[in-house]
Every structure is written in C-alpha cells, then in structure tokens.
Protein backbone atom coordinates (compact mmCIF):
# COMPACT_ATOMS: atom_id res chain seq x y z
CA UNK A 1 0.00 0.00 0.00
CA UNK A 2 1.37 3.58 -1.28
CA UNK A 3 2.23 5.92 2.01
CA UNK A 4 1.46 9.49 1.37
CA UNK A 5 3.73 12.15 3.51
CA UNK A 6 3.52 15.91 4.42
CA UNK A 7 5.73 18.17 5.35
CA UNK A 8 5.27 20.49 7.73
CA UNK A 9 7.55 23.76 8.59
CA UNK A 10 6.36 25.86 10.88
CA UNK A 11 8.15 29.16 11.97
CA UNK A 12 8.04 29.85 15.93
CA UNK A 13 8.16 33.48 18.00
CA UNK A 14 12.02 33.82 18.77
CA UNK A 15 12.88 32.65 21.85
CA UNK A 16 9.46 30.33 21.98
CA UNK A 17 10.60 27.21 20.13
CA UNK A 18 11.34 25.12 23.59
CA UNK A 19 7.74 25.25 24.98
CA UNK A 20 6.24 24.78 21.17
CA UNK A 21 7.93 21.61 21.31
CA UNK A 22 7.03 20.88 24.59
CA UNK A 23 3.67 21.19 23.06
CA UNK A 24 4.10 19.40 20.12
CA UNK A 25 5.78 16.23 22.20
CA UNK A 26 2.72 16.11 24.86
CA UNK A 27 -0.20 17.32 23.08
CA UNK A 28 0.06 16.67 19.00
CA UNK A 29 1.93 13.87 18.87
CA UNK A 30 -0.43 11.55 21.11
CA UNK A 31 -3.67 12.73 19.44
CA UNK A 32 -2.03 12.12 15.72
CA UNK A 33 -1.04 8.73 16.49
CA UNK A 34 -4.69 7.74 17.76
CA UNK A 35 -5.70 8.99 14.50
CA UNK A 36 -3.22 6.79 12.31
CA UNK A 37 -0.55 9.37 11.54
CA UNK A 38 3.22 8.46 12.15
CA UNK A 39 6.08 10.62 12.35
CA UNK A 40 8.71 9.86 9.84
CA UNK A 41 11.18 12.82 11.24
CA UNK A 42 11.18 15.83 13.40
CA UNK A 43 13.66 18.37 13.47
CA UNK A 44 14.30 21.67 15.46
CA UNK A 45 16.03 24.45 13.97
CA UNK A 46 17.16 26.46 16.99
CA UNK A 47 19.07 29.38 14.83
CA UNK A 48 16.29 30.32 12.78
CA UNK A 49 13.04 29.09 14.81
CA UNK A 50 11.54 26.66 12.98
CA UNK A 51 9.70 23.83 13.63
CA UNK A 52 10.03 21.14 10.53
CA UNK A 53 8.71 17.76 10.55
CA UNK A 54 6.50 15.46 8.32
CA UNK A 55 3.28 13.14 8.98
CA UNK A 56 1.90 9.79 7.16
CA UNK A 57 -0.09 7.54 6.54
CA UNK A 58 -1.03 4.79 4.44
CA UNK A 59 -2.68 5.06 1.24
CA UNK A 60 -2.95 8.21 -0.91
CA UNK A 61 -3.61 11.42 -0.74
CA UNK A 62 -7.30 11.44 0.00
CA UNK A 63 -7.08 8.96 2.77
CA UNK A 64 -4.36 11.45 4.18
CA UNK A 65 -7.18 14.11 3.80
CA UNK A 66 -9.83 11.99 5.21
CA UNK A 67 -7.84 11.42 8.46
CA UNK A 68 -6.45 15.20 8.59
CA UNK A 69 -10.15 15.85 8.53
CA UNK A 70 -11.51 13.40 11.06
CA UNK A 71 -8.03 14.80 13.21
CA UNK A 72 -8.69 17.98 12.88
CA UNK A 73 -12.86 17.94 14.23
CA UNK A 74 -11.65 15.99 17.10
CA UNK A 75 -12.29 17.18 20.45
CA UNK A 76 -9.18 16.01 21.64
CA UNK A 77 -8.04 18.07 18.73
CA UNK A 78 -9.87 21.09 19.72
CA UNK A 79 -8.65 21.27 23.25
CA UNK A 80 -4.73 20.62 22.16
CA UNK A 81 -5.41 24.05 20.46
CA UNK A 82 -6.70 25.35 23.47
CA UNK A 83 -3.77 24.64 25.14
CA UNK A 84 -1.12 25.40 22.32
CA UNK A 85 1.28 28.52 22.99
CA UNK A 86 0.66 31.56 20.94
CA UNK A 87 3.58 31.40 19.36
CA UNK A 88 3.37 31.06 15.29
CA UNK A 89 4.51 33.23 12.89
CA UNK A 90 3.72 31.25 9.94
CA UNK A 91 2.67 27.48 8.95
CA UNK A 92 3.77 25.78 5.23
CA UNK A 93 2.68 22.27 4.36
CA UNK A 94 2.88 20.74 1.42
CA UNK A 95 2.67 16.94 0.20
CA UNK A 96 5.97 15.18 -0.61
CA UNK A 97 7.65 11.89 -1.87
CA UNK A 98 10.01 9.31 -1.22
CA UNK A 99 12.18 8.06 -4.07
C-alpha cells in the first residue's frame, strides 16, 4: 500500500521554540497517532526558529485528507489548540515523496 507524507515547517516566536515543542511532544503527537498518523522525522532548527517535521499515513492522498479531517474535528483536537502557545509566525505544508 502507497504511504502518502507531508511536510510540515512551521516558523516559531524567537525565543518560543522550547515550549512549542514541549507542546508538540505532549499534546500533537499523542492525538495524531490515535488517528493513524506516524512521524517519519522531526527536526528543530534552533538558529532560525523553525519547527520542521513530516506526517503519514497509508494510502494516498485522499485517505491522508480523510484522516487530517476526522483529526482535525476531534475534540481532543480542539482542546490541544486550546492549550497550544501563541507562538506562530507562519505554517507551510505541502505533500511530498520518497524516491
């Protein structure tokens, strides 16, 4: 079965990237899994505040968006935003491949 993976980049307030992934780590991470998303890599880039990392799952594109959908309408969902730190300057995603 295909695996479809997005990357994620997200750029954090100066100074805020610690508790963002603190957030990420307790909060996101959890609630993703439950909802059949892995994480194929996370990385912190400290110099310039960024947050990149990229979610799966298997099958294509429109089960990705199915399960983004159902993750996103969750009320586990809903409070992790309640609880995330105001701290985001700017979100890209984008759907990528493997070779």
């Amino acid at each position: 079965m295909p695996k479809t993976i997005q990357l994620r980049r997200y750029q954090i307030t100066p100074g805020r990237l610690d508790e963002f992934r603190d957030w990420v780590s307790q909060q996101v991470l959890p609630i993703r899994a439950k909802f059949g998303f892995e994480v194929e890599f996370m990385y912190f880039d400290t110099k310039n505040s960024e947050f990149i990392w990229a979610a799966s799952v298997e099958g294509d594109q429109n089960d990705f968006l199915e399960k983004q959908s159902a993750y996103d309408h969750s009320p586990e969902r809903a409070e992790a935003g309640r609880l995330m730190p105001d701290c985001l300057v700017s979100v890209d995603t984008r759907f990528v491949e493997s070779h």
